[in-house]
Protein backbone atom coordinates (compact mmCIF):
# COMPACT_ATOMS: atom_id res chain seq x y z
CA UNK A 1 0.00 10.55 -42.61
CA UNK A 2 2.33 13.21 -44.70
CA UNK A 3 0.90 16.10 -43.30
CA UNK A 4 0.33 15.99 -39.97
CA UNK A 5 3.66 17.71 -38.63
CA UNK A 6 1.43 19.91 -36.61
CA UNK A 7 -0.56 17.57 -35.18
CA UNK A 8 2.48 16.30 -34.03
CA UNK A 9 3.67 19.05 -32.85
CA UNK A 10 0.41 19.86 -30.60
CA UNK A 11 0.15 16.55 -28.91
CA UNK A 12 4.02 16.87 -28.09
CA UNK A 13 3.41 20.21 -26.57
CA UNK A 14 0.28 18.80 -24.52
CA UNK A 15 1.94 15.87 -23.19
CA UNK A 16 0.17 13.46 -24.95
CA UNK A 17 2.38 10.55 -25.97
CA UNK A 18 -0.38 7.85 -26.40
CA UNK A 19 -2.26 10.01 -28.80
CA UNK A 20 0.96 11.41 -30.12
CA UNK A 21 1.97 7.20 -30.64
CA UNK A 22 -1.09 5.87 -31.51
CA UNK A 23 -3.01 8.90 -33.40
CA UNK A 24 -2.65 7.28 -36.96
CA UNK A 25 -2.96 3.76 -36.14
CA UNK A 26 -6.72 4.97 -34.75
CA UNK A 27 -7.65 7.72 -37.47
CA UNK A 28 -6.61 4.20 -40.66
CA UNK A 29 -9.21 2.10 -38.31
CA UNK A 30 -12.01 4.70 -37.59
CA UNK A 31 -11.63 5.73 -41.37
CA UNK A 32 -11.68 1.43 -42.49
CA UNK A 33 -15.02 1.47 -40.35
CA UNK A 34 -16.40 4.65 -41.22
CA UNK A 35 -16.79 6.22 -37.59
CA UNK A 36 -16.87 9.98 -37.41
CA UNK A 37 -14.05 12.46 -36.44
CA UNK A 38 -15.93 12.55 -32.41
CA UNK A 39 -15.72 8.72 -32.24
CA UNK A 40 -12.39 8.74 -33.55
CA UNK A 41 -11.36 11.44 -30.76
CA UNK A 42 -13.37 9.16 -28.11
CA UNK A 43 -11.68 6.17 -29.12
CA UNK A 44 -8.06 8.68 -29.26
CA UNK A 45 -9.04 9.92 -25.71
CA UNK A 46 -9.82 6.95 -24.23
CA UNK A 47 -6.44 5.64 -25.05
CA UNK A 48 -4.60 8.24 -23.61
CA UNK A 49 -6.61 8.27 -20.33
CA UNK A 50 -6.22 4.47 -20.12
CA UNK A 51 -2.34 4.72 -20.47
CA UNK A 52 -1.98 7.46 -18.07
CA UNK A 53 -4.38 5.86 -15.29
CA UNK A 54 -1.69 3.07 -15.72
CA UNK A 55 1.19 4.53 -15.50
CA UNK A 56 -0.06 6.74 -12.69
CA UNK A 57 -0.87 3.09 -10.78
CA UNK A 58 2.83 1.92 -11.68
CA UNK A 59 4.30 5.19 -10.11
CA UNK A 60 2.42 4.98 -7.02
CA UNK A 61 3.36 0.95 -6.38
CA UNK A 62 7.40 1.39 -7.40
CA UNK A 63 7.01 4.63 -4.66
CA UNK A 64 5.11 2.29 -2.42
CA UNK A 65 8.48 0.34 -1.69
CA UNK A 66 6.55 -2.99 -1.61
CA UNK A 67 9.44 -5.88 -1.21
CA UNK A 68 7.32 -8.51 -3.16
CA UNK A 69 4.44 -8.68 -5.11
CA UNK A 70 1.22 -10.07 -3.73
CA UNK A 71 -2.36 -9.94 -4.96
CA UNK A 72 -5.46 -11.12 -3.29
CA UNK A 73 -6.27 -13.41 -5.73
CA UNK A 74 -3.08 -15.08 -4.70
CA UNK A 75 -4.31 -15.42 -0.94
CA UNK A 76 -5.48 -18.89 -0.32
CA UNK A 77 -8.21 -18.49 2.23
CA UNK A 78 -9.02 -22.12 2.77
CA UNK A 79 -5.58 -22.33 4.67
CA UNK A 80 -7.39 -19.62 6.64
CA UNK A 81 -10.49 -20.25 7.98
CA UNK A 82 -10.38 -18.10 11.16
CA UNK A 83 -10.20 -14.91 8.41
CA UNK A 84 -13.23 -14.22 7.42
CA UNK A 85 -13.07 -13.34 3.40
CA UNK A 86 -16.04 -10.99 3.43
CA UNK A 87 -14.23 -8.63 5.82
CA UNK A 88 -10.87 -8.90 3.49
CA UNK A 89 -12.92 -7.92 1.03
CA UNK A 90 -14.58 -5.11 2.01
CA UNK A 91 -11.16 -3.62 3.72
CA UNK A 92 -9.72 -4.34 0.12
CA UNK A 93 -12.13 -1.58 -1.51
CA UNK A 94 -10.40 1.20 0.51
CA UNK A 95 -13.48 2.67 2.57
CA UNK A 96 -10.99 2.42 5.62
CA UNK A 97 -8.74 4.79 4.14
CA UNK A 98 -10.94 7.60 3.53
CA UNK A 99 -12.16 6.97 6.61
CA UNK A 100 -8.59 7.33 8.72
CA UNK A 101 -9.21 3.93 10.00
CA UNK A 102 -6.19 1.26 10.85
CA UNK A 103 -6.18 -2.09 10.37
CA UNK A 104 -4.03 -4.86 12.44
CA UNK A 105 -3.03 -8.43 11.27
CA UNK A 106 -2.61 -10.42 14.11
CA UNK A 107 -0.73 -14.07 13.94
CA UNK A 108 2.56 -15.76 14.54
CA UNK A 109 4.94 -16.09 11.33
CA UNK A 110 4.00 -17.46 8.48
CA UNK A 111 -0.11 -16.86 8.15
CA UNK A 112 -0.37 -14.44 5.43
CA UNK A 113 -0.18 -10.82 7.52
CA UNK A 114 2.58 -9.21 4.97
CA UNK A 115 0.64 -11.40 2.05
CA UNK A 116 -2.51 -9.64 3.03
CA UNK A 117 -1.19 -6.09 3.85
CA UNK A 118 0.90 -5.64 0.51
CA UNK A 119 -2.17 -6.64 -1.57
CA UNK A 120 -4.56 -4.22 0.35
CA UNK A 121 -1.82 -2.02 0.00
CA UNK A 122 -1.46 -2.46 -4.24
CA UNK A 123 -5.24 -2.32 -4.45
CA UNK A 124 -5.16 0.93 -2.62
CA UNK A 125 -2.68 2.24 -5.37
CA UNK A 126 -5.03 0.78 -7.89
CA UNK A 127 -7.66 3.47 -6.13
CA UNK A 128 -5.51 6.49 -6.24
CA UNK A 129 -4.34 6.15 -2.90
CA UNK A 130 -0.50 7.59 -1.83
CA UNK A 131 1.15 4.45 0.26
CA UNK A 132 4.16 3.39 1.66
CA UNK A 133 5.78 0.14 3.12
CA UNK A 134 7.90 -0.01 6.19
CA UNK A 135 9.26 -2.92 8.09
CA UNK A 136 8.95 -1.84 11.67
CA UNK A 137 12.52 -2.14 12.14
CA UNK A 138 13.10 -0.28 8.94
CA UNK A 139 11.10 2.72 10.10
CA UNK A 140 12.37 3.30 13.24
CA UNK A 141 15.71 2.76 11.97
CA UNK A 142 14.82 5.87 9.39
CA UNK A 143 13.83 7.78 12.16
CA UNK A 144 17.28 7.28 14.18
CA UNK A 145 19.21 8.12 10.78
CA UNK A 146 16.74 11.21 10.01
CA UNK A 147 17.43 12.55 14.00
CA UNK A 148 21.11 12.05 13.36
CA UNK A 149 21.21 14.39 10.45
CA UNK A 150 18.29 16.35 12.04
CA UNK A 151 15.56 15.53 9.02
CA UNK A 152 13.11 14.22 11.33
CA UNK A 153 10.81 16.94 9.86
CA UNK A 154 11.44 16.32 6.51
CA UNK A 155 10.95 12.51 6.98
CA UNK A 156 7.60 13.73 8.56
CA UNK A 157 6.48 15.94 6.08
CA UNK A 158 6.75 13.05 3.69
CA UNK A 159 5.02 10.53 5.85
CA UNK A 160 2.62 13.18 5.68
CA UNK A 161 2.33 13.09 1.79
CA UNK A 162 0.50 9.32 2.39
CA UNK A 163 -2.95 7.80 2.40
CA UNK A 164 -1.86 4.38 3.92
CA UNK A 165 1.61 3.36 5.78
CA UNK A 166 2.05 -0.39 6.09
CA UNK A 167 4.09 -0.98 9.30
CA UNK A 168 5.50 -4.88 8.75
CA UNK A 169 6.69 -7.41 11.40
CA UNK A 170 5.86 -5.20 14.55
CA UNK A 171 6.92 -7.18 17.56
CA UNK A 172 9.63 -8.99 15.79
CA UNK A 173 12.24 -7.37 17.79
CA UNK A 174 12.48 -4.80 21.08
CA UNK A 175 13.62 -1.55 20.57
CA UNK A 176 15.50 0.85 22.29
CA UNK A 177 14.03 3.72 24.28
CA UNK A 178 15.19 6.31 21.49
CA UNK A 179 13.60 3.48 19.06
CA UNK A 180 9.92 2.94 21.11
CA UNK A 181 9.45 6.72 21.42
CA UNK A 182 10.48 7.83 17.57
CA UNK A 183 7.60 4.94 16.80
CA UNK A 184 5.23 6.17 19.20
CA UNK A 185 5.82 9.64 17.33
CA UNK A 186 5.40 8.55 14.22
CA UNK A 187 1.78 6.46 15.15
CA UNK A 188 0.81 9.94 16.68
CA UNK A 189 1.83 11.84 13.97
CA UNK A 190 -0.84 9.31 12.07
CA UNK A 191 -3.54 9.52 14.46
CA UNK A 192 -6.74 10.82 12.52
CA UNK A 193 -4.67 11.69 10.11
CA UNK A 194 -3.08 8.56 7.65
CA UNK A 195 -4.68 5.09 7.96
CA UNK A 196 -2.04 2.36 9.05
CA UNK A 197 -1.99 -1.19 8.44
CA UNK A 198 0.26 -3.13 10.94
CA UNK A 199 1.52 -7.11 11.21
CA UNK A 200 2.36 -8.43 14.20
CA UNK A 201 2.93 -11.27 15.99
CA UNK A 202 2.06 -10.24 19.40
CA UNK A 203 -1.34 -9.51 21.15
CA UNK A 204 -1.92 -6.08 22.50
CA UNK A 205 -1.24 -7.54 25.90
CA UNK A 206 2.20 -8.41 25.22
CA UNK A 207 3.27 -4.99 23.47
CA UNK A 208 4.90 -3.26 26.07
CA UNK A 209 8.06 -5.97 25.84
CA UNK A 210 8.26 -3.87 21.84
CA UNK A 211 8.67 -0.66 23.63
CA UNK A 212 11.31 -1.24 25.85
CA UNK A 213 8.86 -2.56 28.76
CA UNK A 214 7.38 0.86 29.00
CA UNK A 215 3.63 0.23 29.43
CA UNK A 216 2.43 3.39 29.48
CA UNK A 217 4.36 4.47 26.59
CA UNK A 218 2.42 1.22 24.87
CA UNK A 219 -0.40 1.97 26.45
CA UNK A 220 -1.01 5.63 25.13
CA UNK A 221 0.12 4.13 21.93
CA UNK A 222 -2.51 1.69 21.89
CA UNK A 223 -5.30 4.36 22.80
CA UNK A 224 -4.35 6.23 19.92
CA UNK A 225 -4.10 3.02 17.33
CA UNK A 226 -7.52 1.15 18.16
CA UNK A 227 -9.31 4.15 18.43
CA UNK A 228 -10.86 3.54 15.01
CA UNK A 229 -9.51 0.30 14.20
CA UNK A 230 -9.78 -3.46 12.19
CA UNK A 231 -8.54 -6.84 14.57
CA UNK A 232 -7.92 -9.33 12.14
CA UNK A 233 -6.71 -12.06 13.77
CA UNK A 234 -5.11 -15.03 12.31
CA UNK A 235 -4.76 -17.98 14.06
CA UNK A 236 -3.50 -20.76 11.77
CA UNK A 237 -0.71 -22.65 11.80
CA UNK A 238 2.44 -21.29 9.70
CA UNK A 239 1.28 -22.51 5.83
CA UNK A 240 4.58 -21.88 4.56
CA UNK A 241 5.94 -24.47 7.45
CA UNK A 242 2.71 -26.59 6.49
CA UNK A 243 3.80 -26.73 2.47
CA UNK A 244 7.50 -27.38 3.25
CA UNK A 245 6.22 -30.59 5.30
CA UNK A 246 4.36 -31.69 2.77
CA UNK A 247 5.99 -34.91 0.95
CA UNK A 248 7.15 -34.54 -2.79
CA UNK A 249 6.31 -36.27 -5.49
């Protein structure tokens, strides 16, 4: 079209690019089909909702800080059948999460905890929902760097911003003092607050060797985590040691 330079114009100034983009393509196929001007706004619309929804979903994942993709669809459940699918499934719609609930994956390496978590976490993205991905290590180890330069509050503030925090590979290794109590701050700064979904390969029982062999530091932390909580554990052998057993062809 010739002479729509202020159509053009007005979409600019809205912040419209889709309609902006895709405005004439839509108006030569509503007018080939003879649909009226409201269908070919609907159509328009629907577009530019659609593209923003989308690009909304990408923001949220690349701030997410997800090291690898995984979907549920991916998950292969017969390799798991002490997780019960139903309960993944429900989890996966995000009622937890409104709900300040936690969820922790329980199972030596290997099982699918990160597989799970990261796809509950992308779904959750999917749903509008504000998340972020730590390893364990990798959190405390922001929390030591943010006390150095004193930004603890700052790096509060934005844990603050979040729906769901993903704490990876909890148990992995010990951590100092400094280390246990910065975590135990950051899981109270969560409490009723911001759902968290934690992997680890230890049971409850054998947390306090995390923090430093302080069992009543674990232990209050442990009040405050399964106070409204998800136990999902997995008890399978490692699949990824299973698969590189298996003989090749």
């Amino acid at each position: 079209m010739k002479n729509d330079v202020l159509l053009k114009s007005n979409l600019k100034c809205l912040r419209l690019p889709t309609m902006f983009r895709e405005h004439e393509k839509i108006a030569r196929q509503c007018a080939k089909e003879n649909k009226d001007y409201n269908k070919f706004l609907e159509e328009l619309s629907s577009l530019e909702v659609t593209e923003r929804f989308a690009r909304a979903n990408s923001r949220r994942v690349q701030q997410a800080g997800f090291p690898i993709s995984k979907e549920l669809s991916d998950f292969n459940f017969s390799q798991s059948p002490s997780v019960n699918k139903k309960r993944i499934l429900d989890l996966y719609k995000g009622d937890f999460i409104r709900k300040q609930e936690n969820i922790v994956f329980v199972g030596p390496p290997g099982v699918g905890k990160t597989h799970l978590s990261i796809a509950i976490g992308r779904e959750a993205c999917r749903r509008g929902f504000k998340v972020k991905y730590f390893t364990a290590a990798g959190l405390v180890n922001d929390y030591v760097e943010a006390r150095a330069e004193r930004e603890v509050k700052r790096l509060e503030a934005h844990i603050k911003t979040k729906h769901l925090i993903i704490v990876d590979e909890l148990g992995y290794i010990p951590f100092s003092q400094a280390g246990s109590e910065s975590l135990f701050g950051f899981f109270s700064q969560c409490y009723e607050q911001t759902s968290v979904i934690i992997t680890t390969n230890l049971p409850f029982s054998e947390w306090p060797q995390i923090f430093s062999g302080d069992e009543r530091l674990a232990g209050a932390l442990l009040d405050r985590l399964t106070h409204r909580i998800h136990i999902v554990e997995m008890n399978e052998d490692s699949y990824r040691l299973k698969n590189s057993l298996k003989p090749k062809d």
